[in-house]
PDB file of N, CA and C in Angstrom:
ATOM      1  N   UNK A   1       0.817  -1.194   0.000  1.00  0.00           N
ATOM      2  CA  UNK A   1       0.000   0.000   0.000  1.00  0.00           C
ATOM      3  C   UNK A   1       0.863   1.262   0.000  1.00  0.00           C
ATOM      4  N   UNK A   2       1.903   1.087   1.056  1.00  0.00           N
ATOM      5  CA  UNK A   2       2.691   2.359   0.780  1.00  0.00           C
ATOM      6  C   UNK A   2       3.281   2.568  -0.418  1.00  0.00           C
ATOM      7  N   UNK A   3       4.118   1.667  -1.219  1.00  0.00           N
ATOM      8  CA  UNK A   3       4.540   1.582  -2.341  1.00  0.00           C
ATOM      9  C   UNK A   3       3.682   2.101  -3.074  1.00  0.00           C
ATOM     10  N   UNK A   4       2.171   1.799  -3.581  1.00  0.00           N
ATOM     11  CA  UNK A   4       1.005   2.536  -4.156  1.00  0.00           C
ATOM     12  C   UNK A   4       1.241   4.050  -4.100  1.00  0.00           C
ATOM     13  N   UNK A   5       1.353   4.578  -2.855  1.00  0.00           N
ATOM     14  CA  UNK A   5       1.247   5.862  -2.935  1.00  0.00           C
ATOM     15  C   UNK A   5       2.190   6.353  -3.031  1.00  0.00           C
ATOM     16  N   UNK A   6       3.580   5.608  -2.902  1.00  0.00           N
ATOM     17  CA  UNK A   6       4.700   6.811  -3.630  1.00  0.00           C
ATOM     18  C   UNK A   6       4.877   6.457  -4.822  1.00  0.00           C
ATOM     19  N   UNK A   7       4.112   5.190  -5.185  1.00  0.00           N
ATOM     20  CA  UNK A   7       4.435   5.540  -6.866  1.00  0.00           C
ATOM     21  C   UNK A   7       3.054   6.673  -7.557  1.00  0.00           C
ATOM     22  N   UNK A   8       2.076   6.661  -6.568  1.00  0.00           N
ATOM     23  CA  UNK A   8       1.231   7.669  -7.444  1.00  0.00           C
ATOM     24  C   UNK A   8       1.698   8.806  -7.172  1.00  0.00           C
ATOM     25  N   UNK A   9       2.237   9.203  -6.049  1.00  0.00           N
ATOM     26  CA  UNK A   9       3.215  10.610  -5.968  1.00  0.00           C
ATOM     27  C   UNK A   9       3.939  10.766  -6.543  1.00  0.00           C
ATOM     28  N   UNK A  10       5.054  10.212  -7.053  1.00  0.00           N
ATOM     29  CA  UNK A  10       5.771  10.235  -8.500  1.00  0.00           C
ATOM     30  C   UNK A  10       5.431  10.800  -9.533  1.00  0.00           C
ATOM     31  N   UNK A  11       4.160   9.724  -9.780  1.00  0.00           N
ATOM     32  CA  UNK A  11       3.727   9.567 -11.317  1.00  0.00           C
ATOM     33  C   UNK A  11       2.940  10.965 -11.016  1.00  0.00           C
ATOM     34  N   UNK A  12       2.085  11.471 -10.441  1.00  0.00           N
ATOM     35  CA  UNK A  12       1.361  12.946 -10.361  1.00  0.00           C
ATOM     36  C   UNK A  12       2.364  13.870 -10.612  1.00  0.00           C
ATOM     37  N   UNK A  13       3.344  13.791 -10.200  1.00  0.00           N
ATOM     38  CA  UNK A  13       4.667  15.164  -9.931  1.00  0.00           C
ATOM     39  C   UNK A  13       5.056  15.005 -11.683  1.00  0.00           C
ATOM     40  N   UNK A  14       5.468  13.898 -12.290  1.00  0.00           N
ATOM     41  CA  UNK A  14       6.010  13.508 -13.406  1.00  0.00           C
ATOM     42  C   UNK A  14       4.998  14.162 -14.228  1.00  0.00           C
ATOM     43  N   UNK A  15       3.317  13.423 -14.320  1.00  0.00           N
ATOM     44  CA  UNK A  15       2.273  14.043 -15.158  1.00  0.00           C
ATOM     45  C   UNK A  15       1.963  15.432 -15.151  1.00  0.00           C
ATOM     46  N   UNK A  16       1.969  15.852 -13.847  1.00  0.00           N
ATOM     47  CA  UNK A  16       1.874  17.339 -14.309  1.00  0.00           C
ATOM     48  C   UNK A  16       3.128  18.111 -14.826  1.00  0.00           C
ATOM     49  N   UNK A  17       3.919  17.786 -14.343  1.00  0.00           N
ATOM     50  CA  UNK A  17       5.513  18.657 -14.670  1.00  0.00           C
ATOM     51  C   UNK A  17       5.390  18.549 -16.061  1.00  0.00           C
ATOM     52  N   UNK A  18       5.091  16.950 -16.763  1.00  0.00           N
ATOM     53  CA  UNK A  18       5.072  17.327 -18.224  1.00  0.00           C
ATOM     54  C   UNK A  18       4.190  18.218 -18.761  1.00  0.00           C
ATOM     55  N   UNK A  19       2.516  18.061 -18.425  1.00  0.00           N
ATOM     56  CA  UNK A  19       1.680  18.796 -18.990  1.00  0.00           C
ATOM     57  C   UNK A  19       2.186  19.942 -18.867  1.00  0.00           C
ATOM     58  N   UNK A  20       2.371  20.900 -17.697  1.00  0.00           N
ATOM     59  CA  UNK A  20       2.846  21.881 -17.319  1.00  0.00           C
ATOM     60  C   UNK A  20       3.978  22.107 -18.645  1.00  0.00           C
ATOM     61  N   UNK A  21       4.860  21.734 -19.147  1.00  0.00           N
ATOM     62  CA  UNK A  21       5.529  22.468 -20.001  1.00  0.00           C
ATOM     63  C   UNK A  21       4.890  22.244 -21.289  1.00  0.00           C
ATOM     64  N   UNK A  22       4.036  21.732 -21.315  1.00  0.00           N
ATOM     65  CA  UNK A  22       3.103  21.687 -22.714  1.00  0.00           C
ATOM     66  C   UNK A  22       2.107  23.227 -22.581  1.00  0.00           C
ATOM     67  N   UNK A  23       1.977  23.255 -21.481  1.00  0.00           N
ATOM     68  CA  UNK A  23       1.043  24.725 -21.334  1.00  0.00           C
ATOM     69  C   UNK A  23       1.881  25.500 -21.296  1.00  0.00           C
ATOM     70  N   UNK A  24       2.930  25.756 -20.866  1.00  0.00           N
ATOM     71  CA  UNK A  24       4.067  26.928 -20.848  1.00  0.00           C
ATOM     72  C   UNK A  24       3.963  26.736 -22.286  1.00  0.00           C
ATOM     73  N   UNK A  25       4.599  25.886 -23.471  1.00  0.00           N
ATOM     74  CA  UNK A  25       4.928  26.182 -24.749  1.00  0.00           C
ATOM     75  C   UNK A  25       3.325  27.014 -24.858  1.00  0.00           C
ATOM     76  N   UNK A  26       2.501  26.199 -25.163  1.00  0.00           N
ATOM     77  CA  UNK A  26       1.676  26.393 -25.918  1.00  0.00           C
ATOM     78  C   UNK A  26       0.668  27.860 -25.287  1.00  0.00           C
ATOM     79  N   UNK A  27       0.205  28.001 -24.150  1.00  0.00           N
ATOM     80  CA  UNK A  27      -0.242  29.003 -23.421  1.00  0.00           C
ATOM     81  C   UNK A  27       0.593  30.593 -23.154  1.00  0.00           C
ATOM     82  N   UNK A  28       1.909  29.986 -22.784  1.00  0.00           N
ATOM     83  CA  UNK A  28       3.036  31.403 -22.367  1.00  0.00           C
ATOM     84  C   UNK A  28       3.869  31.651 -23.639  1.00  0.00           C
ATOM     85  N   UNK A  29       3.741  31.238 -24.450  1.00  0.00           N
ATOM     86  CA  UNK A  29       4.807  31.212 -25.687  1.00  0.00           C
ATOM     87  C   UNK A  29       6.800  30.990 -25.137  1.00  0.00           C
ATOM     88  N   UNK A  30       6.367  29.615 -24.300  1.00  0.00           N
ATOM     89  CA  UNK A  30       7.589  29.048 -23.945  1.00  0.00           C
ATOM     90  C   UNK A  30       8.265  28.917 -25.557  1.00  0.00           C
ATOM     91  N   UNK A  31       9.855  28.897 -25.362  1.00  0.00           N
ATOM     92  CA  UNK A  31      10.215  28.063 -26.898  1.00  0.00           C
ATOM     93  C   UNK A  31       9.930  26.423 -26.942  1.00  0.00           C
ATOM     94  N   UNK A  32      10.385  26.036 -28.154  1.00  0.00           N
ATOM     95  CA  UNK A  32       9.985  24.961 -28.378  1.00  0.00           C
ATOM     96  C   UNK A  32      10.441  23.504 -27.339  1.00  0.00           C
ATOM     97  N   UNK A  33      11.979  23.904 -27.289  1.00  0.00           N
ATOM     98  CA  UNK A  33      12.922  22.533 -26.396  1.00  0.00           C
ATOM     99  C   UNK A  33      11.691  22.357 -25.132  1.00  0.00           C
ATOM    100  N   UNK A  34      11.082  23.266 -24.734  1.00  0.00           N
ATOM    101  CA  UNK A  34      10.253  23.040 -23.203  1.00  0.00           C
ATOM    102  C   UNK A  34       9.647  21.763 -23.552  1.00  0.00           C
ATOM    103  N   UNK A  35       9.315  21.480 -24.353  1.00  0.00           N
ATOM    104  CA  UNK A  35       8.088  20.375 -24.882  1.00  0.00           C
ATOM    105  C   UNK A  35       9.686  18.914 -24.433  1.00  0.00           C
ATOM    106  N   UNK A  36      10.356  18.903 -24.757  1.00  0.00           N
ATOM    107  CA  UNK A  36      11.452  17.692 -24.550  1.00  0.00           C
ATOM    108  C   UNK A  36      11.361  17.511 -23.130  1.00  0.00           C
ATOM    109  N   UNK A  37      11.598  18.076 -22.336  1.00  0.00           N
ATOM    110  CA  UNK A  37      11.391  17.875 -20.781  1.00  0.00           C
ATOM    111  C   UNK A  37      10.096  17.231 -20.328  1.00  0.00           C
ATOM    112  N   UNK A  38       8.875  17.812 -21.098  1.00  0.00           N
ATOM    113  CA  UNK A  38       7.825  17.319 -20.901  1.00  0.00           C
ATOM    114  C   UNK A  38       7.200  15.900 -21.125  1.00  0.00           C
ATOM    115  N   UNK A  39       7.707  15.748 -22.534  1.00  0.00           N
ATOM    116  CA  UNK A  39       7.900  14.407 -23.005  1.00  0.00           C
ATOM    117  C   UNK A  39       8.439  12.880 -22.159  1.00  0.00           C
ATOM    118  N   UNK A  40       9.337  13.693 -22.080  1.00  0.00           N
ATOM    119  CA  UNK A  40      10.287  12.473 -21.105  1.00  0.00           C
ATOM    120  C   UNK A  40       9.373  12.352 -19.748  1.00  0.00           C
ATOM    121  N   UNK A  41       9.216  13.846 -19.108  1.00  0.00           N
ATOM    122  CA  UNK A  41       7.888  13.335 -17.640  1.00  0.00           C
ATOM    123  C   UNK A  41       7.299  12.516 -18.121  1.00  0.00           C
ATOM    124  N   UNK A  42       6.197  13.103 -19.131  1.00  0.00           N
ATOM    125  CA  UNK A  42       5.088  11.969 -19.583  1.00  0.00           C
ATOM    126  C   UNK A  42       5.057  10.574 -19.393  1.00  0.00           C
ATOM    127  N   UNK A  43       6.717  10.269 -20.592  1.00  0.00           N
ATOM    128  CA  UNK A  43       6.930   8.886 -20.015  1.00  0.00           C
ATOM    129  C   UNK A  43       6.825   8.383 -19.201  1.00  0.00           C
ATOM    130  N   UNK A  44       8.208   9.332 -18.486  1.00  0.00           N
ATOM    131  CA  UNK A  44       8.099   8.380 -17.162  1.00  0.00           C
ATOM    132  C   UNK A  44       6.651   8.089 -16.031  1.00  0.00           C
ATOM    133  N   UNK A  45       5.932   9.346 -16.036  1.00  0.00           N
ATOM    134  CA  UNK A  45       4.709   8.786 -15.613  1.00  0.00           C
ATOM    135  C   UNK A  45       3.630   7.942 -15.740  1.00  0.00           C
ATOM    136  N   UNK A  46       3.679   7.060 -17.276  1.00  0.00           N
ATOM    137  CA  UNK A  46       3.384   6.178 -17.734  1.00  0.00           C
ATOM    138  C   UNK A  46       3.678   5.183 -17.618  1.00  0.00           C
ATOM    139  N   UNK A  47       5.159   5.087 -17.514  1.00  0.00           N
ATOM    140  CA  UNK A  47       6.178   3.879 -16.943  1.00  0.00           C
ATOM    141  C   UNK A  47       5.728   3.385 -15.497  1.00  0.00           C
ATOM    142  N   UNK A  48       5.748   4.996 -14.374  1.00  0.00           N
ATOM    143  CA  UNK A  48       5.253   4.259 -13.063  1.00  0.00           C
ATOM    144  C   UNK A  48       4.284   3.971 -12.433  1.00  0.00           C
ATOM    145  N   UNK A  49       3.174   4.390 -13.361  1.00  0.00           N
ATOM    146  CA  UNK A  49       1.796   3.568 -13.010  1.00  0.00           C
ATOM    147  C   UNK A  49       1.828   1.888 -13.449  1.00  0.00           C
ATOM    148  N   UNK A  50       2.919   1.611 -14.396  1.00  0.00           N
ATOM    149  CA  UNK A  50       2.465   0.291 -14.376  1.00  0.00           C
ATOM    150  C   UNK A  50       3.109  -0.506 -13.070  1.00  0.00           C
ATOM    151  N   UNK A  51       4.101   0.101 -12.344  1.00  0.00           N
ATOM    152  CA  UNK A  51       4.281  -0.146 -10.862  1.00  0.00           C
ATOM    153  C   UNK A  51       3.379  -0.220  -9.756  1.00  0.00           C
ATOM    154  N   UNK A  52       2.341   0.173  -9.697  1.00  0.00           N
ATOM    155  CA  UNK A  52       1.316  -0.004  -9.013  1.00  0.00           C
ATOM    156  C   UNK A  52       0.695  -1.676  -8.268  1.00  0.00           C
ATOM    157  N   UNK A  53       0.384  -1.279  -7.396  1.00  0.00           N
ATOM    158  CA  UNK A  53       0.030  -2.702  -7.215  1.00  0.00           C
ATOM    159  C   UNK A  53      -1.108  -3.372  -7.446  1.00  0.00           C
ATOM    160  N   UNK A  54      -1.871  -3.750  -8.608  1.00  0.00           N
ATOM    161  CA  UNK A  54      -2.996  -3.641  -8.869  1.00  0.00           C
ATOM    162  C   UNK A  54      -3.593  -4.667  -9.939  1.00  0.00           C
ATOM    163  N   UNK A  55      -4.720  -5.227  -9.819  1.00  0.00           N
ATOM    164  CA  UNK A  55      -4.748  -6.240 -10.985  1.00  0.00           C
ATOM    165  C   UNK A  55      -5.426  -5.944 -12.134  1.00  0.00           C
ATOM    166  N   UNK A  56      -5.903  -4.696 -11.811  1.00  0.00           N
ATOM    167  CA  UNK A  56      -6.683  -4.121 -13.220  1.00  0.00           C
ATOM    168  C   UNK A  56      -6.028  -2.786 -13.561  1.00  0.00           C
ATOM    169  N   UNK A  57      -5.260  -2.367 -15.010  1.00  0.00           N
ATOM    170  CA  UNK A  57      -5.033  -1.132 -15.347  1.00  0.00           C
ATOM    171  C   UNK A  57      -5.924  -0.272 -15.150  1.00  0.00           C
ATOM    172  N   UNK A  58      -7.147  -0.163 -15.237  1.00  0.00           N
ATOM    173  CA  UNK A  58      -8.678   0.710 -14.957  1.00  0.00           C
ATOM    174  C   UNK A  58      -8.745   1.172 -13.626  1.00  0.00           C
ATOM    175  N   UNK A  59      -8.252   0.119 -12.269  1.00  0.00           N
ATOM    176  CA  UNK A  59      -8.535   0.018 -11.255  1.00  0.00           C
ATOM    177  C   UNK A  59      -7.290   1.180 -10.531  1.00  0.00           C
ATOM    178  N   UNK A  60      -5.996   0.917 -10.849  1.00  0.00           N
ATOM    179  CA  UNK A  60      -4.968   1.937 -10.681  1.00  0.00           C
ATOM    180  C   UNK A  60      -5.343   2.904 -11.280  1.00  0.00           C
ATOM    181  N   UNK A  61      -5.429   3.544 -12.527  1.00  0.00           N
ATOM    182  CA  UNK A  61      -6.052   4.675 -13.319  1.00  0.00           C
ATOM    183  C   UNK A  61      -7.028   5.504 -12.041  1.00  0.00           C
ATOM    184  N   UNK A  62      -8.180   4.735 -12.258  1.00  0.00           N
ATOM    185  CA  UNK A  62      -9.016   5.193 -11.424  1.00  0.00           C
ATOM    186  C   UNK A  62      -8.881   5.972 -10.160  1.00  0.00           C
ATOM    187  N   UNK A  63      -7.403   5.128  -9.121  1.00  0.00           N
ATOM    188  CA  UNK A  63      -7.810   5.396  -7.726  1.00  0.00           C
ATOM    189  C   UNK A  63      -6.528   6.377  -8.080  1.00  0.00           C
ATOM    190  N   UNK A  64      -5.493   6.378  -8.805  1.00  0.00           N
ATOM    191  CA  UNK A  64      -4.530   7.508  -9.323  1.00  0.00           C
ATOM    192  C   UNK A  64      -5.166   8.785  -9.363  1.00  0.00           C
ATOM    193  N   UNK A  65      -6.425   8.874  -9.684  1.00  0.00           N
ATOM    194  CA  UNK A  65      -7.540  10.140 -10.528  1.00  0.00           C
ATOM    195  C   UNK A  65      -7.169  10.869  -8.955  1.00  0.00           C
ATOM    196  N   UNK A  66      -7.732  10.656  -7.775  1.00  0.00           N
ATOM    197  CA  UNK A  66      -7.384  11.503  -6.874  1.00  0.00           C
ATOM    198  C   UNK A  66      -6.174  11.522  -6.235  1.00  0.00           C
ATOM    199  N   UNK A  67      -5.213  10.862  -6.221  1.00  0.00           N
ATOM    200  CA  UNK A  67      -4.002  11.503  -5.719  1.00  0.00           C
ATOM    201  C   UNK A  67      -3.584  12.304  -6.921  1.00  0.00           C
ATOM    202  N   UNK A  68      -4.129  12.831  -8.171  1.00  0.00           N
ATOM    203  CA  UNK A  68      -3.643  13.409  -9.106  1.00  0.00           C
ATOM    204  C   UNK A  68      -3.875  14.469  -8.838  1.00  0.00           C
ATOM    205  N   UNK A  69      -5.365  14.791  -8.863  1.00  0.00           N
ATOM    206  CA  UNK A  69      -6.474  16.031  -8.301  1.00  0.00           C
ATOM    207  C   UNK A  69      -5.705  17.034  -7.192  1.00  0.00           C
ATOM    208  N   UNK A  70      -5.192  16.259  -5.514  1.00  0.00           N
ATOM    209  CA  UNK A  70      -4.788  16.689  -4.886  1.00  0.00           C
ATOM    210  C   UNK A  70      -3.268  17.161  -4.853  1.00  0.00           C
ATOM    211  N   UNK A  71      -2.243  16.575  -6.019  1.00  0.00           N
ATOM    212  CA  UNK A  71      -1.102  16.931  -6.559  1.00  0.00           C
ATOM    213  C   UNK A  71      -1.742  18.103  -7.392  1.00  0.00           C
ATOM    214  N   UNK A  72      -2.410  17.908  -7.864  1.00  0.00           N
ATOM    215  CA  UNK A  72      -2.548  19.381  -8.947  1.00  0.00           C
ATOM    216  C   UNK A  72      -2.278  20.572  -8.092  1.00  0.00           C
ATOM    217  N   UNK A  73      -3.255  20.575  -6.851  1.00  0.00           N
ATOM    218  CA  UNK A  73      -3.636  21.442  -6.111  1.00  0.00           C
ATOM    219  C   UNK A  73      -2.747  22.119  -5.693  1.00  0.00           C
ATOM    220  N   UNK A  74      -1.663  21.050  -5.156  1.00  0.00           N
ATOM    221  CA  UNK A  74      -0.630  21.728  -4.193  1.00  0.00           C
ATOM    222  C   UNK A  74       0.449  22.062  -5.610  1.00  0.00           C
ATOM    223  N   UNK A  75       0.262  21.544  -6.543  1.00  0.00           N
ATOM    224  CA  UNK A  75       1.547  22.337  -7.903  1.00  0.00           C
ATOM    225  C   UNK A  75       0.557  23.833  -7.569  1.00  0.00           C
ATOM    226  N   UNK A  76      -0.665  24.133  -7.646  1.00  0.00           N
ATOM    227  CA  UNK A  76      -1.260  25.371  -7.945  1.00  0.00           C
ATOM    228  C   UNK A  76      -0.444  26.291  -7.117  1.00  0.00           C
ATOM    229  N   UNK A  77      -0.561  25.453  -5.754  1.00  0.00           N
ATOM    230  CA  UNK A  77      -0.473  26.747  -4.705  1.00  0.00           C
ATOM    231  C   UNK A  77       1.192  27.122  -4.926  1.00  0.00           C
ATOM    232  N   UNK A  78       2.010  25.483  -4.944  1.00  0.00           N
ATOM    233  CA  UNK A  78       3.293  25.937  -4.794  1.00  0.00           C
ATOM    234  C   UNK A  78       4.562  26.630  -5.863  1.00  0.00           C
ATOM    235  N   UNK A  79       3.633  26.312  -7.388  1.00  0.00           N
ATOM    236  CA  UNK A  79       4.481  26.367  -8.698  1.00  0.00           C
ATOM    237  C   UNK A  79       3.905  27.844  -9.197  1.00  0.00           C
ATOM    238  N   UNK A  80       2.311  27.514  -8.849  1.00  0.00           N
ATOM    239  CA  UNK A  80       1.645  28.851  -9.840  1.00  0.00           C
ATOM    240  C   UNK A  80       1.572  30.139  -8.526  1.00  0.00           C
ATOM    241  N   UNK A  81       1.187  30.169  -6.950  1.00  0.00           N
ATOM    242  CA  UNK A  81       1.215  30.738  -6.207  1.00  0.00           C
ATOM    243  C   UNK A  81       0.157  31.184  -5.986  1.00  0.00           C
ATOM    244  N   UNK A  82      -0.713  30.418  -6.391  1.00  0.00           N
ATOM    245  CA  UNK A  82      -2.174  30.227  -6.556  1.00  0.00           C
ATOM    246  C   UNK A  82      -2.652  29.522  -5.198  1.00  0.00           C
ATOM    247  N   UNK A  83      -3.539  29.959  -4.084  1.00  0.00           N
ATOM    248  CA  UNK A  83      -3.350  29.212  -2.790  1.00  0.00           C
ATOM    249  C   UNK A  83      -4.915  28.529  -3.628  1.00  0.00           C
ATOM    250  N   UNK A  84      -5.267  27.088  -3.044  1.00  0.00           N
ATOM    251  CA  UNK A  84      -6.581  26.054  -3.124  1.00  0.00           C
ATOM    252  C   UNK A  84      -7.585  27.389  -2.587  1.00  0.00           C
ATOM    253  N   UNK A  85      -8.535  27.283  -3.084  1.00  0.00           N
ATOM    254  CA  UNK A  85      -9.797  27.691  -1.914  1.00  0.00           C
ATOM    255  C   UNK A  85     -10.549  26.692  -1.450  1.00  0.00           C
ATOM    256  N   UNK A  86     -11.381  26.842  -0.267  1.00  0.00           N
ATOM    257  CA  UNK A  86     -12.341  25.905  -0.097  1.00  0.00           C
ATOM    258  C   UNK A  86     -13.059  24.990  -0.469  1.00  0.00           C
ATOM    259  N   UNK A  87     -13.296  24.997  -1.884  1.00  0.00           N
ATOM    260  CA  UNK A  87     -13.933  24.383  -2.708  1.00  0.00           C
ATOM    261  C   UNK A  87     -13.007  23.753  -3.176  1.00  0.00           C
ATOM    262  N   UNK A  88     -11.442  24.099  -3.707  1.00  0.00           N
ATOM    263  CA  UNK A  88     -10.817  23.038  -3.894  1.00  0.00           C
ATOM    264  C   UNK A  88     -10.419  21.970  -3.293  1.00  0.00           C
ATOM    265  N   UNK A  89     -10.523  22.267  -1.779  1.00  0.00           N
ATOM    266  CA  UNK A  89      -9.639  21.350  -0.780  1.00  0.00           C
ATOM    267  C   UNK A  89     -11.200  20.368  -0.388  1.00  0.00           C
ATOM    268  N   UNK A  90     -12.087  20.767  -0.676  1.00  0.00           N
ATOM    269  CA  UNK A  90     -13.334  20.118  -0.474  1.00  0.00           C
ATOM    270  C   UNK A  90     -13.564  18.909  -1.203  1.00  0.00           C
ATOM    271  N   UNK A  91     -13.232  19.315  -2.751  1.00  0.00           N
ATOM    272  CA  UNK A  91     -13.462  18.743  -3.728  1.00  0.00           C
ATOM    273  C   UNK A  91     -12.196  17.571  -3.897  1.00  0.00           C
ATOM    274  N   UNK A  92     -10.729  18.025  -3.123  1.00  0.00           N
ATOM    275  CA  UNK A  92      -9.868  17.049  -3.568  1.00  0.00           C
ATOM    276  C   UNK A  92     -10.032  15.971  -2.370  1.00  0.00           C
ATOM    277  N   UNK A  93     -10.361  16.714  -1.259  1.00  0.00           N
ATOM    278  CA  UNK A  93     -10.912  15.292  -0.047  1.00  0.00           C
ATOM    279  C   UNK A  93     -11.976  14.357  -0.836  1.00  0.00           C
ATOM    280  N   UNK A  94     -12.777  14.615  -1.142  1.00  0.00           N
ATOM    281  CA  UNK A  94     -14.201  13.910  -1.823  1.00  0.00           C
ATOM    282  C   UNK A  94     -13.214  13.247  -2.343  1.00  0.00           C
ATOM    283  N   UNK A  95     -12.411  13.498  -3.511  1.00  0.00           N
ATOM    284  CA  UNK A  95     -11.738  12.624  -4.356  1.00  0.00           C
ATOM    285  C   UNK A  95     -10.453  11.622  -4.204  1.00  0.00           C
ATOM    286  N   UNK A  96      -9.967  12.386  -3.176  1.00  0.00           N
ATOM    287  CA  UNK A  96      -9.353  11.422  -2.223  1.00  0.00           C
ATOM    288  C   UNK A  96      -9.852   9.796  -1.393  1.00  0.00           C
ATOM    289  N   UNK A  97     -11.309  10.311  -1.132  1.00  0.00           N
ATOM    290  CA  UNK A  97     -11.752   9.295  -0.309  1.00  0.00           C
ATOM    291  C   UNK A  97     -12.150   8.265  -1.631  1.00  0.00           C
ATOM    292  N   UNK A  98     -12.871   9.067  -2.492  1.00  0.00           N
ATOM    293  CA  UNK A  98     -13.036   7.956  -3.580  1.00  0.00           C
ATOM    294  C   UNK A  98     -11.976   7.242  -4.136  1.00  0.00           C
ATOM    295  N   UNK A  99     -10.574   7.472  -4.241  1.00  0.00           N
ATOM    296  CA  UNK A  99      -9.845   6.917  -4.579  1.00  0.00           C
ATOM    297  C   UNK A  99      -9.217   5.884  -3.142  1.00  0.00           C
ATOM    298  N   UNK A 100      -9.127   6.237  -2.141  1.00  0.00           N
ATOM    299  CA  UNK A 100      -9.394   5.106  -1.205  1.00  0.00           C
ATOM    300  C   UNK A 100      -9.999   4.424  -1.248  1.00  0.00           C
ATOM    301  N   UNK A 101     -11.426   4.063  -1.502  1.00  0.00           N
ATOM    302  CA  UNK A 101     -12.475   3.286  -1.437  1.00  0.00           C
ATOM    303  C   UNK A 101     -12.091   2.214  -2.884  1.00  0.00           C
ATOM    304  N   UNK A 102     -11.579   3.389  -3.897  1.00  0.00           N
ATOM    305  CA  UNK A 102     -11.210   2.473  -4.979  1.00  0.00           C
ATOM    306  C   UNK A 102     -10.158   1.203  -4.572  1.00  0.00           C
ATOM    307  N   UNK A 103      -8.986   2.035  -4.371  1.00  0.00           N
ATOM    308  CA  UNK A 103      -7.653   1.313  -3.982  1.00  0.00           C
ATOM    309  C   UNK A 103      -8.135   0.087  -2.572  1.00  0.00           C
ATOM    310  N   UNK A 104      -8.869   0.420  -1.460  1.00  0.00           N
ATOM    311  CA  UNK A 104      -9.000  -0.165  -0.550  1.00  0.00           C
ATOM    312  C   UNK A 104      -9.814  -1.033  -0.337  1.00  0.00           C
ATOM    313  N   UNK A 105     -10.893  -0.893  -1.122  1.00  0.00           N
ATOM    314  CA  UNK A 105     -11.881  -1.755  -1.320  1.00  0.00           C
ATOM    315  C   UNK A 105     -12.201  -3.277  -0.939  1.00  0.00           C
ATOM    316  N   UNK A 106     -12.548  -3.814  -0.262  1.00  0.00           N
ATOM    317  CA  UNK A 106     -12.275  -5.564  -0.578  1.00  0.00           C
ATOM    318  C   UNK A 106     -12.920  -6.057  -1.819  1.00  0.00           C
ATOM    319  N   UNK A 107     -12.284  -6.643  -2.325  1.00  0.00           N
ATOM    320  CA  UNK A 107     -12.616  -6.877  -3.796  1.00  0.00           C
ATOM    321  C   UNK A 107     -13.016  -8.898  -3.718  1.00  0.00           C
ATOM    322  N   UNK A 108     -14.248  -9.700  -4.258  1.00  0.00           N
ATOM    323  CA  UNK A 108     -14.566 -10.687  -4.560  1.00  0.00           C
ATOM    324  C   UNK A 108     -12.916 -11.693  -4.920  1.00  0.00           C
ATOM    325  N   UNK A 109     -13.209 -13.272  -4.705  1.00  0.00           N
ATOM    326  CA  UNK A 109     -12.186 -13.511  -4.769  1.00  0.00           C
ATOM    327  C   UNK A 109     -12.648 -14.068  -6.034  1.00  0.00           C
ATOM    328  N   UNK A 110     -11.317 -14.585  -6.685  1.00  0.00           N
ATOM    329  CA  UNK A 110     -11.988 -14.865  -8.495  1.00  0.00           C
ATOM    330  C   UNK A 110     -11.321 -16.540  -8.721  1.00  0.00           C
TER     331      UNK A 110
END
């Protein structure tokens, strides 16, 4: 379980860092090389979800969705200087718990 969550902490830091220089190019009129840095995150954040501990790709995806949400949040406050409001920190608990319930779930035996 712990392993789970530092690989979705990873992979969130990796996914946004890339997107993030896809919006700098394309939004701030970054130059072009920004997009190479991004690329390579991407990867690698693709790479470490399949580290997960999990028997369905859908099922990691899924419970990833909120530790992503709540990584966004804190890139907002700490990259853009943008503090959460209420509604965000509301909205990333909700999504938090759903992604617990995902990840934690007892699941049928097969």
């Amino acid at each position: 379980m712990t392993k789970s969550i530092l690989v979705y902490a990873f992979a969130a830091l990796a996914e946004i860092g890339g997107c993030f220089s896809f919006w700098m190019w394309l939004r701030e009129g970054k130059p072009l090389w920004w997009l190479a840095p991004g690329m390579v995150s991407l990867a690698l954040f693709a790479w470490l979800l399949t580290l997960v501990d999990a028997d369905n790709a859908g099922r990691a995806y899924a419970a990833y969705g909120g530790i992503y949400i709540g990584a966004s949040l804190a890139w907002l406050w700490a990259v853009e200087g943008v503090k959460p409001d209420r509604w965000d920190t509301l909205g990333a608990v909700v999504c938090l718990v759903g992604a617990g319930i995902i990840l934690l779930g007892p699941r049928a035996l097969r």
